[in-house]
Structures are given as C-alpha cells and as structure tokens.
C-alpha atoms as a PDB file:
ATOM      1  CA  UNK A   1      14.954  18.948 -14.514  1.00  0.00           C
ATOM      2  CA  UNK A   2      11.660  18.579 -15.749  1.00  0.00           C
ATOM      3  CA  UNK A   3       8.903  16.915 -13.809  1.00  0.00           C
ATOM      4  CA  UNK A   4       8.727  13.808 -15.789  1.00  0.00           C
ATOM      5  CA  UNK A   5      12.535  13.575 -16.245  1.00  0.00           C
ATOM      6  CA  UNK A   6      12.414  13.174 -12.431  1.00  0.00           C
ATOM      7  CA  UNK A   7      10.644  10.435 -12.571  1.00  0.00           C
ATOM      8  CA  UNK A   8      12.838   6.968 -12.044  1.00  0.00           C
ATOM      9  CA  UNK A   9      13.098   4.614 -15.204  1.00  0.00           C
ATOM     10  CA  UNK A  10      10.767   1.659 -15.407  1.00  0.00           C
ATOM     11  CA  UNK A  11      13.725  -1.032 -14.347  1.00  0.00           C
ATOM     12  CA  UNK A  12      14.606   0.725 -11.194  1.00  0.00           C
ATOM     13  CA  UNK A  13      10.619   0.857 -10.026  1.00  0.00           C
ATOM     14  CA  UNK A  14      10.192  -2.147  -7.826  1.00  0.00           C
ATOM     15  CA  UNK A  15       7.377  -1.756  -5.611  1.00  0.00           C
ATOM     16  CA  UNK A  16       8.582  -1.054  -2.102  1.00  0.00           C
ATOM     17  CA  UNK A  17       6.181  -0.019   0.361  1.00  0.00           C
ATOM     18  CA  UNK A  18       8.563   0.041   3.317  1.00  0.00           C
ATOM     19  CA  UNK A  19       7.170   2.158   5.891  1.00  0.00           C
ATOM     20  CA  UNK A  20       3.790   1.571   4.670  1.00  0.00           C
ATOM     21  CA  UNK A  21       0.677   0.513   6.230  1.00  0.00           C
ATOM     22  CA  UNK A  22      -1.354  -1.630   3.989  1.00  0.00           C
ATOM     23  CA  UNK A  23      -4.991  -2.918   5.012  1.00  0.00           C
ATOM     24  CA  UNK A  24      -6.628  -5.637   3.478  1.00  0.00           C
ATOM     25  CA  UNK A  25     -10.283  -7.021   3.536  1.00  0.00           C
ATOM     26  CA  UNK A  26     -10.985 -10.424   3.114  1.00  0.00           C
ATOM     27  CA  UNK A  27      -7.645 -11.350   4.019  1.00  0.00           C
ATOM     28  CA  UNK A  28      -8.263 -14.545   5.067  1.00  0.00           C
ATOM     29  CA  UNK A  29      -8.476 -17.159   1.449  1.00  0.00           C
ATOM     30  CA  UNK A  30      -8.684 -16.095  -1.973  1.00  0.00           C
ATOM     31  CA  UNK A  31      -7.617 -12.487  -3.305  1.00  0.00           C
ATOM     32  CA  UNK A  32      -7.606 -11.012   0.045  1.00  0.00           C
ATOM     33  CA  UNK A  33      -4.823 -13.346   0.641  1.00  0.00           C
ATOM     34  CA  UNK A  34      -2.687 -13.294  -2.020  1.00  0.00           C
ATOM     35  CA  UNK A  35      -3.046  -9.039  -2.024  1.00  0.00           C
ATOM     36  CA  UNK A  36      -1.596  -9.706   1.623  1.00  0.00           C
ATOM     37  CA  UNK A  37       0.833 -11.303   0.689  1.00  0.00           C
ATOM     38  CA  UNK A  38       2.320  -9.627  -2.280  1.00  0.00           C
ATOM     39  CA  UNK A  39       2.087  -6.205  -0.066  1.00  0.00           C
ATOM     40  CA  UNK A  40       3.778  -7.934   2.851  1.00  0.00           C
ATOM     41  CA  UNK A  41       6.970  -8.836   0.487  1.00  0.00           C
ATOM     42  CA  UNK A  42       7.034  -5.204  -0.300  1.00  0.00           C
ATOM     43  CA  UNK A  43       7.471  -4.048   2.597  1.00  0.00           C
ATOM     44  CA  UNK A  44       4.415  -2.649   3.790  1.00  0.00           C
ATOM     45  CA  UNK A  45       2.823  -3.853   7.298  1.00  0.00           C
ATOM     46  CA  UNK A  46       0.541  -5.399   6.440  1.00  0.00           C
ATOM     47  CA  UNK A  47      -3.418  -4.994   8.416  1.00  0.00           C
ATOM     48  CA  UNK A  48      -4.898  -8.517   7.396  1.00  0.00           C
ATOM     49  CA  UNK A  49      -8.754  -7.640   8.452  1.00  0.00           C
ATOM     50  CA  UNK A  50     -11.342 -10.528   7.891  1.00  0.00           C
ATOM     51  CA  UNK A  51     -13.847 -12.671  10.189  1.00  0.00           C
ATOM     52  CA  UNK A  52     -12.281 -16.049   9.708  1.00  0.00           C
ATOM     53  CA  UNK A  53      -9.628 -16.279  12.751  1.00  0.00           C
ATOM     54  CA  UNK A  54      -8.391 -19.354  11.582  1.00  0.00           C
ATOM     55  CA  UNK A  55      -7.353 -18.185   8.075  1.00  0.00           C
ATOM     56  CA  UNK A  56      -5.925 -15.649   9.645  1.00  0.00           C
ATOM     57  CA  UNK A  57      -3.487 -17.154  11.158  1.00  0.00           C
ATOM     58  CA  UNK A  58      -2.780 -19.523   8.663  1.00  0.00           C
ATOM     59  CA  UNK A  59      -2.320 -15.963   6.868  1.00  0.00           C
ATOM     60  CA  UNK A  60       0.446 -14.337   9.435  1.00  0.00           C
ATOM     61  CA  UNK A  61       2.283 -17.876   8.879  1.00  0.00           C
ATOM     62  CA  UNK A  62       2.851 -18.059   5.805  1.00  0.00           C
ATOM     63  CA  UNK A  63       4.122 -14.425   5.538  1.00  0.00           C
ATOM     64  CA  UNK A  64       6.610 -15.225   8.784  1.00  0.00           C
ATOM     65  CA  UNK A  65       9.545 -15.293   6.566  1.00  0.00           C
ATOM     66  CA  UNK A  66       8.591 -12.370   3.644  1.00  0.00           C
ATOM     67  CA  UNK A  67       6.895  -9.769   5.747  1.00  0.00           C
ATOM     68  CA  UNK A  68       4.789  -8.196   8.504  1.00  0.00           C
ATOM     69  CA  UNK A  69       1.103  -9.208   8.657  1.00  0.00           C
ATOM     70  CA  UNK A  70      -1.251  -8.141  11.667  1.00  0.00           C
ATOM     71  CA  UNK A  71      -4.438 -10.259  11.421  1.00  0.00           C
ATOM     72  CA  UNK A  72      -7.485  -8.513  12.855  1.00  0.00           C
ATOM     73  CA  UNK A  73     -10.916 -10.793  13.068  1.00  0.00           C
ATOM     74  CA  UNK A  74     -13.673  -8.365  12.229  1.00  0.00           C
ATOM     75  CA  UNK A  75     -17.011  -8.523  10.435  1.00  0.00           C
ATOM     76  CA  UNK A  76     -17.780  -5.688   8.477  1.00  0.00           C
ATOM     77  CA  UNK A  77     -21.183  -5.485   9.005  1.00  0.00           C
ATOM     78  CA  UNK A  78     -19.880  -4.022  12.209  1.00  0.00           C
ATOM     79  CA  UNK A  79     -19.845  -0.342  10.404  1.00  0.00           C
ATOM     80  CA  UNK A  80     -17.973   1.120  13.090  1.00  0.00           C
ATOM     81  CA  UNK A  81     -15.378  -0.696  13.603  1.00  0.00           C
ATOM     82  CA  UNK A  82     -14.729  -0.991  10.310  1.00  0.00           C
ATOM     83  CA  UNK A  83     -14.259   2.641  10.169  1.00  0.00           C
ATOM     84  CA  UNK A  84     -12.245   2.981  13.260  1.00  0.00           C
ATOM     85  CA  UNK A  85      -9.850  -0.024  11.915  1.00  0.00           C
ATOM     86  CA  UNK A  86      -8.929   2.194   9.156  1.00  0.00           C
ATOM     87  CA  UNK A  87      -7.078   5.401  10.650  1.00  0.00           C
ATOM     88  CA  UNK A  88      -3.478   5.317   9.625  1.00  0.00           C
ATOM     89  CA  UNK A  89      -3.701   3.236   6.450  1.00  0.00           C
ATOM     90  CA  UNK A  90      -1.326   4.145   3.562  1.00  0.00           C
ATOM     91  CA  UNK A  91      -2.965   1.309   1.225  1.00  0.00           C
ATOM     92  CA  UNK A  92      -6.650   0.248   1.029  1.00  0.00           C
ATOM     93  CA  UNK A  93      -7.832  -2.773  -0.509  1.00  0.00           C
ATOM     94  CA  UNK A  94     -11.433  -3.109  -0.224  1.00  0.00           C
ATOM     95  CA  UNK A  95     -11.693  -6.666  -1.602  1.00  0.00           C
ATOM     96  CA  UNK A  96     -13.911  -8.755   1.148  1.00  0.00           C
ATOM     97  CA  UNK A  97     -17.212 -10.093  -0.765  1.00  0.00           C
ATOM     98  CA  UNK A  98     -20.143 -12.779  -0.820  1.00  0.00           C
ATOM     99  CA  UNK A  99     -22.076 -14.113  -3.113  1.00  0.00           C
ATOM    100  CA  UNK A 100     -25.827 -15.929  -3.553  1.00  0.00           C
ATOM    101  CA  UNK A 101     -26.840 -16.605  -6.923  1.00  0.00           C
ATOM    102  CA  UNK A 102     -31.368 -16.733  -6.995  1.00  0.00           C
ATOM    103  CA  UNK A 103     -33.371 -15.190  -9.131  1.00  0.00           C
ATOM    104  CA  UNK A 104     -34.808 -11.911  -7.536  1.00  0.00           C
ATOM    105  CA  UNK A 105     -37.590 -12.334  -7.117  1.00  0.00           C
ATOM    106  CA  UNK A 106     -36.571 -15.826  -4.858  1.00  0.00           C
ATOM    107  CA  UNK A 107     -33.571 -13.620  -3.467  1.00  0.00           C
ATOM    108  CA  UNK A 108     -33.813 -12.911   0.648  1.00  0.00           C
ATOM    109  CA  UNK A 109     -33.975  -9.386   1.445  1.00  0.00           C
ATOM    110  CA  UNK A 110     -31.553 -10.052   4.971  1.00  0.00           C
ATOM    111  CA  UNK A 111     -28.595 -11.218   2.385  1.00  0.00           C
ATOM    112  CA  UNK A 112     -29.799  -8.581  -0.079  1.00  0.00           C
ATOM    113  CA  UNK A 113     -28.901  -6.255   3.054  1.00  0.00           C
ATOM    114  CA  UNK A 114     -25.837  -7.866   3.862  1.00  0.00           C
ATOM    115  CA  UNK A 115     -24.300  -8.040   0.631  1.00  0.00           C
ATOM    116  CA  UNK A 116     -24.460  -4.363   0.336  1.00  0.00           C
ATOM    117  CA  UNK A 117     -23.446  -3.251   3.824  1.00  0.00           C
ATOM    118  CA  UNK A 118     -19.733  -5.437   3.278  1.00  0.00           C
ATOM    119  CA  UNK A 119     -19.579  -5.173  -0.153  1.00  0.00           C
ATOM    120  CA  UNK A 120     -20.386  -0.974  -0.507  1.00  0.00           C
ATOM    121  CA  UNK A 121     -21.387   0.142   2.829  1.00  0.00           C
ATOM    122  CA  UNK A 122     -17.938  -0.927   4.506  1.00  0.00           C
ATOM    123  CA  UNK A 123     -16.121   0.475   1.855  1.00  0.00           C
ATOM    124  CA  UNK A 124     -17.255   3.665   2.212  1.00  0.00           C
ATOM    125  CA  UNK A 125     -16.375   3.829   6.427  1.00  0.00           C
ATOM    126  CA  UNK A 126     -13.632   2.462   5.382  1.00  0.00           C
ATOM    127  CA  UNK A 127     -12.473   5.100   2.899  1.00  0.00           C
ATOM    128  CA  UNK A 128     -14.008   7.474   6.086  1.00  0.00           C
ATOM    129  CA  UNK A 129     -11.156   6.486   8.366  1.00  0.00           C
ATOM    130  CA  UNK A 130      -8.289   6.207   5.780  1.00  0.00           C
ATOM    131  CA  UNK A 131      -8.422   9.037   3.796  1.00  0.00           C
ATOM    132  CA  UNK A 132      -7.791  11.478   7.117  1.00  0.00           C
ATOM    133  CA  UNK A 133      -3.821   9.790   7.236  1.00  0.00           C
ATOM    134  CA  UNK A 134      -3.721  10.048   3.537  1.00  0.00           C
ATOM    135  CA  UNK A 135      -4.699  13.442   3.363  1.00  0.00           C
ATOM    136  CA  UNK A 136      -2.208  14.781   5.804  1.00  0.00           C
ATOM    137  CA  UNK A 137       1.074  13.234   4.347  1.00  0.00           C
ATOM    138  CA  UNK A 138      -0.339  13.705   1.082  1.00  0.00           C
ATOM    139  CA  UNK A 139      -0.043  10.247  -0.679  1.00  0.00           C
ATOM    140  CA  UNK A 140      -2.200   7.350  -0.357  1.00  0.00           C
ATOM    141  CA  UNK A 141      -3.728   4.116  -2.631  1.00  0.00           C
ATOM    142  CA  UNK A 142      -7.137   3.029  -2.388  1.00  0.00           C
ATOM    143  CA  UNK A 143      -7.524  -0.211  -4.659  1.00  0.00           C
ATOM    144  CA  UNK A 144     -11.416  -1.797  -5.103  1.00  0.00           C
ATOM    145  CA  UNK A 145     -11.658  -5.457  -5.671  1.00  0.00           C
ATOM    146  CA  UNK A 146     -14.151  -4.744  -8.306  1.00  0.00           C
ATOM    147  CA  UNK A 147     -15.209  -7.527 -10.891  1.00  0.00           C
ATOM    148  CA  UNK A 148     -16.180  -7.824 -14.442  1.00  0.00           C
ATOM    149  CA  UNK A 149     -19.839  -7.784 -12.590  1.00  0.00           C
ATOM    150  CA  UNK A 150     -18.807  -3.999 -11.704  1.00  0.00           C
ATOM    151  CA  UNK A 151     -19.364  -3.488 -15.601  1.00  0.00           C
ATOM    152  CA  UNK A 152     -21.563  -6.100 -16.571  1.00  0.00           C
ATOM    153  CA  UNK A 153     -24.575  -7.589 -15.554  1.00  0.00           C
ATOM    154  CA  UNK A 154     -25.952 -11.637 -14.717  1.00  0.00           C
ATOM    155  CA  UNK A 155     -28.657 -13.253 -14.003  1.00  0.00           C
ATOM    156  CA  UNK A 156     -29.612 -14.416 -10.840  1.00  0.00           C
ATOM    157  CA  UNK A 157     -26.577 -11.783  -8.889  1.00  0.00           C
ATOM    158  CA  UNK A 158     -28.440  -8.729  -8.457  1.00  0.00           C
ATOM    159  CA  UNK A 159     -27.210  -7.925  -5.132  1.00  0.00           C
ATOM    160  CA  UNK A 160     -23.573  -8.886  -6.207  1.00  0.00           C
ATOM    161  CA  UNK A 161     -23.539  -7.181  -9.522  1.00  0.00           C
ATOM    162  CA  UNK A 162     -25.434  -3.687  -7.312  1.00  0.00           C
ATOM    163  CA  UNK A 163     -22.364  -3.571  -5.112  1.00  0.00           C
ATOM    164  CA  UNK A 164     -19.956  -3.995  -7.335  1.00  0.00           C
ATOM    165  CA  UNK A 165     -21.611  -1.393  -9.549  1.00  0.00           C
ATOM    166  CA  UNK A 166     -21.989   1.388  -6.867  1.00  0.00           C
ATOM    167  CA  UNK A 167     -17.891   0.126  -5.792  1.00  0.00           C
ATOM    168  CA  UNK A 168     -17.048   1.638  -9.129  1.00  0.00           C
ATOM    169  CA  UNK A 169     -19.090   4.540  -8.571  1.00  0.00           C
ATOM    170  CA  UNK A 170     -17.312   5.151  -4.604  1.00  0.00           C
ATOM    171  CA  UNK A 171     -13.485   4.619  -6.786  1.00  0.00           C
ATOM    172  CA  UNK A 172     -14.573   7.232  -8.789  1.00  0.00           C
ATOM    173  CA  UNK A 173     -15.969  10.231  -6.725  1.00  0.00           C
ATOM    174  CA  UNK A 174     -13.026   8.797  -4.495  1.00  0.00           C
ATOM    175  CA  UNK A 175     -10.369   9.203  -7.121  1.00  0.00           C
ATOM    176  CA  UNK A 176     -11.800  12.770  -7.754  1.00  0.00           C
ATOM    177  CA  UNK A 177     -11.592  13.884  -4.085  1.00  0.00           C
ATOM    178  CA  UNK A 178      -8.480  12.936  -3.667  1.00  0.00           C
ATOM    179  CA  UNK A 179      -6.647  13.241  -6.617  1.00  0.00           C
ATOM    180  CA  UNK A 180      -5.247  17.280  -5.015  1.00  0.00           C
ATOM    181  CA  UNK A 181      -4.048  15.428  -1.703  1.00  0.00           C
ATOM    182  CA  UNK A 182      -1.996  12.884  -3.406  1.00  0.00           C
ATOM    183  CA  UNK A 183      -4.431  10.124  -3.438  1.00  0.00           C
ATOM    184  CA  UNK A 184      -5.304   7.365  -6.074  1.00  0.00           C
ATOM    185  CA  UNK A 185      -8.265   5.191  -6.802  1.00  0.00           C
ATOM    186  CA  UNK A 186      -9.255   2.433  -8.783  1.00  0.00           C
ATOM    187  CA  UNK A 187     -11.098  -0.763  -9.456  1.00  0.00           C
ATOM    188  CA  UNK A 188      -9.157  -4.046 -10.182  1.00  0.00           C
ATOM    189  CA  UNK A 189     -12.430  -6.067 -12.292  1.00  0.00           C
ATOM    190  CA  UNK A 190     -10.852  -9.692 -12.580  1.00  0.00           C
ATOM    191  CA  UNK A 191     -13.539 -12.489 -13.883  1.00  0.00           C
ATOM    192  CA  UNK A 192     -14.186 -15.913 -12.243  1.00  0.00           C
ATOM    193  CA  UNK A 193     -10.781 -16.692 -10.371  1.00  0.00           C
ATOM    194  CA  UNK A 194     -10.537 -19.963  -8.555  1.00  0.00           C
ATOM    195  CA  UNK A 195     -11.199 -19.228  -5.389  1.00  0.00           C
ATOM    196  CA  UNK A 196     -13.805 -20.571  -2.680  1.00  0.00           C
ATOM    197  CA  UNK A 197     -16.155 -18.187  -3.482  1.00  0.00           C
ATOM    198  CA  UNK A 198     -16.530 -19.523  -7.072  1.00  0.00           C
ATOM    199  CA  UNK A 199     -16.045 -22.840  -5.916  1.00  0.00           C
ATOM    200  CA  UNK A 200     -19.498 -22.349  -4.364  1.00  0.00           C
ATOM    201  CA  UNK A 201     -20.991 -20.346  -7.355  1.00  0.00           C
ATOM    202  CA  UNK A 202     -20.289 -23.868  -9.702  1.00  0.00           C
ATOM    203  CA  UNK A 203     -22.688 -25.598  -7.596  1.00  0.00           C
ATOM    204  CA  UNK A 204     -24.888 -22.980  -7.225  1.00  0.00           C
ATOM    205  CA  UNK A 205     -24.998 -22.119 -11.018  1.00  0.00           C
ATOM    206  CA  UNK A 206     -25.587 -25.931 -11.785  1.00  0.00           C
ATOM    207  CA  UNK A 207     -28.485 -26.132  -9.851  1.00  0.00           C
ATOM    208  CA  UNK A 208     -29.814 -23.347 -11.034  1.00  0.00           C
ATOM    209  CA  UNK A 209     -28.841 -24.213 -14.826  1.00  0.00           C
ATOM    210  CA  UNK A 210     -29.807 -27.681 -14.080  1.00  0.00           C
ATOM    211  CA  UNK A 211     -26.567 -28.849 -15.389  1.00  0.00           C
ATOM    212  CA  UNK A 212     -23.191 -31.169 -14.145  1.00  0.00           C
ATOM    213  CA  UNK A 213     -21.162 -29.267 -12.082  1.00  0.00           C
ATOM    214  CA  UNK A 214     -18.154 -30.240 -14.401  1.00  0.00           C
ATOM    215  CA  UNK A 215     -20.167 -28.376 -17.246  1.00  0.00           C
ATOM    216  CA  UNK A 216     -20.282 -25.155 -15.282  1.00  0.00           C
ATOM    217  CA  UNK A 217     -17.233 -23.477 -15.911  1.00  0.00           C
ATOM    218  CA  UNK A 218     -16.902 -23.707 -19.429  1.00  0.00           C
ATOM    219  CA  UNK A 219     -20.812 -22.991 -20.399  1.00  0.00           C
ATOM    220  CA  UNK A 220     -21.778 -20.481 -17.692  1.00  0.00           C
ATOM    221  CA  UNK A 221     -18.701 -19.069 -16.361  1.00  0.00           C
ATOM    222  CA  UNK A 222     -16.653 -18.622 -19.099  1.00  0.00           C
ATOM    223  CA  UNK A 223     -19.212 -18.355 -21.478  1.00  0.00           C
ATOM    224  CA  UNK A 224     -18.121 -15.444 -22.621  1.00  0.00           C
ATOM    225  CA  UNK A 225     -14.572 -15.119 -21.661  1.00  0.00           C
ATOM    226  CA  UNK A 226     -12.010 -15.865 -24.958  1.00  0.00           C
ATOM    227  CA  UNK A 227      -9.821 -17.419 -22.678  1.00  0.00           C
ATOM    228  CA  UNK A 228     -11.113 -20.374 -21.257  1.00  0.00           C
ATOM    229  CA  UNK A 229      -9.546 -20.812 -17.849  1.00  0.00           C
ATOM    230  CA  UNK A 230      -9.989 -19.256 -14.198  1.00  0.00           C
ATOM    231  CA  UNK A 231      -7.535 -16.220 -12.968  1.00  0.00           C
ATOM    232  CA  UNK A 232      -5.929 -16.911 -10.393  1.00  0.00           C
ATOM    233  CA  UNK A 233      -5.501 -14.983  -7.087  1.00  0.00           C
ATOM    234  CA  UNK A 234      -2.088 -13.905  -6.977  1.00  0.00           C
ATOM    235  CA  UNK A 235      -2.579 -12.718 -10.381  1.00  0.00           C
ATOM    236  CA  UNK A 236      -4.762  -9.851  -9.352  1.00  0.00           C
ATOM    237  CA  UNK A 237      -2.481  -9.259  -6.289  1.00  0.00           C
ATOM    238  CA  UNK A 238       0.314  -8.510  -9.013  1.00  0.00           C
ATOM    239  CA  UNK A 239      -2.453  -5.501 -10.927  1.00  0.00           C
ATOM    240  CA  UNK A 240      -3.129  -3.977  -7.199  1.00  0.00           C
ATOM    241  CA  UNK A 241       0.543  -4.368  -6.533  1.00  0.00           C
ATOM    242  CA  UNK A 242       1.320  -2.308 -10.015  1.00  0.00           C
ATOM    243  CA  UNK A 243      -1.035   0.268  -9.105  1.00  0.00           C
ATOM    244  CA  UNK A 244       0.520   0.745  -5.887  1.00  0.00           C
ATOM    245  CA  UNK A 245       3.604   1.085  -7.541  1.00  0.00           C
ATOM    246  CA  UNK A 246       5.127   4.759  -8.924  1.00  0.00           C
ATOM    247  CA  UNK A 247       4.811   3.992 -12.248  1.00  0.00           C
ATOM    248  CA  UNK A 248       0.783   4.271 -11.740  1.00  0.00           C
ATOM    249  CA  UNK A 249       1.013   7.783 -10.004  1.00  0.00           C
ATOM    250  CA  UNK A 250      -1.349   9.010 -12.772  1.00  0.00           C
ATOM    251  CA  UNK A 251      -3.596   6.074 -12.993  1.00  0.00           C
ATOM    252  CA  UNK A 252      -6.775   7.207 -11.113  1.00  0.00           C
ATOM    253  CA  UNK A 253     -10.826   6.921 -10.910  1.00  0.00           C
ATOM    254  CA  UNK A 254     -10.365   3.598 -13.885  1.00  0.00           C
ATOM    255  CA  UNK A 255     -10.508  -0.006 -13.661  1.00  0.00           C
ATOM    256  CA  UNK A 256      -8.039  -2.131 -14.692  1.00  0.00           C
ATOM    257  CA  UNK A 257     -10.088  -5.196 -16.426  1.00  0.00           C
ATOM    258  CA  UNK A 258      -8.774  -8.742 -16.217  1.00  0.00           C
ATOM    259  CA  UNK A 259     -11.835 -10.492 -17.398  1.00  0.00           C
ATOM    260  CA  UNK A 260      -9.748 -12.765 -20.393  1.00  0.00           C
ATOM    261  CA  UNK A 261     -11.769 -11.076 -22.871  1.00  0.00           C
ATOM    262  CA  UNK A 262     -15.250 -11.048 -21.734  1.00  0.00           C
ATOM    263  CA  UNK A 263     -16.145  -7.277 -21.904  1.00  0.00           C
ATOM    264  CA  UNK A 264     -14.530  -7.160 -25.922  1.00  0.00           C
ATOM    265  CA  UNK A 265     -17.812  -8.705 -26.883  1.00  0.00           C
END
C-alpha cells in the first residue's frame, strides 16, 4: 500500500481531535471564541486562555453540552506565564489581538509596546512551551490568527499591521522547524469580521476619516474587498478547524486568505 493510498478518503475525514489538547488565545468574544468552540465539538479539551474572566465563563457555558473547555484568565503580557501555560498543547491558536488606529506619528509608544508583546512576543513563548509536547509524540498544529494586514498594509495601524507581519514570519520559520517532528504551521488572514474589535475600529476609522459611522464599512473597510460584507467568526473557526484536520497534513508555513477578494487587486 502506497503512502497516499493509506490515506482515508475525503468523506470519512471528520475532524476529531479526541484526546487532544487544544489552546486558544483570546478565547473570550470574537474568533477566539468561536475557534473554542468548533475544537471543543471535536473533541479536543479545550485550554480557553484570555484576560476577560467573565467571557470566560460565559465561554465554558455555552460549550457544557458539545465539549470540554478549561478557561484560564491570563494576560499575555505576562511572558512567562504565557509560556508555562503552553506545555502539553496538541493545538495552538495564537489568535488574541488589539487594535488602535492613529497616525504614527500621534501613535503612543506604551500601546506600540503592548501590541507587539501579545500580538508577536506571546506567540513566540507560546510556540516555546508547545512545541516540546509536539516534538516528542511527533504531531502537532500551530494555527496564527493572522489577517489580511499580515499581507497588506493601512494607514494609521502600524503597530497592528508590524505584528501581524512578523506572525507570518514566526508561522513560517515555525513551519520549517517543525515540519521533521510532525508539526504544521500556518496563518489563517481573514479581513474585517464582525467582531468587537472592529466594532471599535468603525468608530475609530470615522473619526479619523471624518465620516458617519454607518459610512465606514462600506468606504473604508471594505473598500477594497469584492464582497461587500463582514466574515464572520465561526467562519474562520471552520479554516483553522480544516487545517487541523488530516486532509491538511501537507499544508504548512502558508496562509490561508479569507479577505473576500481584497488581496486579487
């Protein structure tokens, strides 16, 4: 039998993660949540790491009845901890994120800082104290919450659009690392999906456009998107849950756009 005639047929590939340890960043609202989730109703247990305590929970209720979901309240700024939260993951999703939108040279160092240390800094201890566990049993999924910002550039987001850019940059030296011990990376690079975080972006973009709010999303945001509507989370969820899955065993060190069109230009 060869080695792909060993592999099962695409109907009999449902993602099952049973016996898995998933973590999630951000777990509390948005992506973070609906990755949660979606890996929970596979099967995997499911370590639901963000600062809000209170989404958390609202998090481990609503995946009672469809899975296992252990919230931990941590702020990744805490490097550490981060790290040490980590050891014995079988799934990484680094996905937690925050946004200001000022010009540069209006844009606060401190949040400059901050934006980095979650958005690339905790990454990378995080990748520190998985990869150990996935190295040893030889299999292992990191997935990066990337954006279309990981390939693109605004205005006004250049801490954002930094992070996300050295996130693809991590995915790929991580893909290439790992790729002999059974380990795959990649970015997921949605655009604007309708979540709090781009709830706050429409009022910060009309301010700074010194338009309606209600004008925002079609002549800013989805300026150059061909389809004219937000993503929504569980969407993404569903492209980390497919390269989880066994049919992407040989998907590694890409990312997987979902940005309606934007980057065809």
């Amino acid at each position: 039998m060869t080695a792909s005639s060993a592999l099962p047929a695409p109907h009999d590939t449902p993602l099952d993660l049973g016996g898995r340890t998933a973590l999630v960043t951000g777990a509390a609202g948005g992506i973070g949540r609906a990755c949660a989730l979606r890996l929970a109703a596979a099967g995997a247990k499911v370590r639901a790491v963000d600062r809000d305590a209170e989404g958390l929970e609202a998090l481990a209720a609503a995946a009672a009845d469809i899975g296992a979901v252990e919230p931990l309240v941590l702020d990744l700024t805490d490097l550490d901890a981060a790290e040490a939260a980590a050891a014995g993951t079988d799934v990484l999703v680094n996905n937690a994120g925050l946004q200001l939108v000022r010009p540069i040279e209006e844009f606060p160092p401190d949040v400059f800082h901050t934006v980095l240390t979650v958005m690339l800094e905790a990454p990378f201890r995080l990748l520190r104290g998985a990869l150990p566990h996935m190295y040893g049993q030889g299999w292992g999924r990191v997935v990066n919450i990337s954006s279309v910002h990981g390939l693109r550039a605004s205005a006004y987001k250049s801490a954002y659009v930094a992070a996300k850019h050295g996130l693809e940059g991590l995915s790929k030296t991580t893909a290439l690392e790992g790729a002999s011990h059974g380990v795959t990376s990649n970015c997921v690079n949605p655009g604007y999906v309708r979540t709090a975080l781009v709830e706050k972006q429409i009022a910060d973009q009309a301010l700074a456009h010194g338009i309606p709010e209600e004008r925002v999303v079609a002549e800013v945001l989805l300026q150059d998107s061909a389809l004219k509507r937000l993503i929504e989370p569980e969407e993404v969820a569903q492209a980390v849950a497919y390269l989880c899955g066994p049919q992407a065993s040989f998907v590694t060190g890409t990312s997987l756009v979902l940005d309606g069109g934007w980057t065809a230009h």
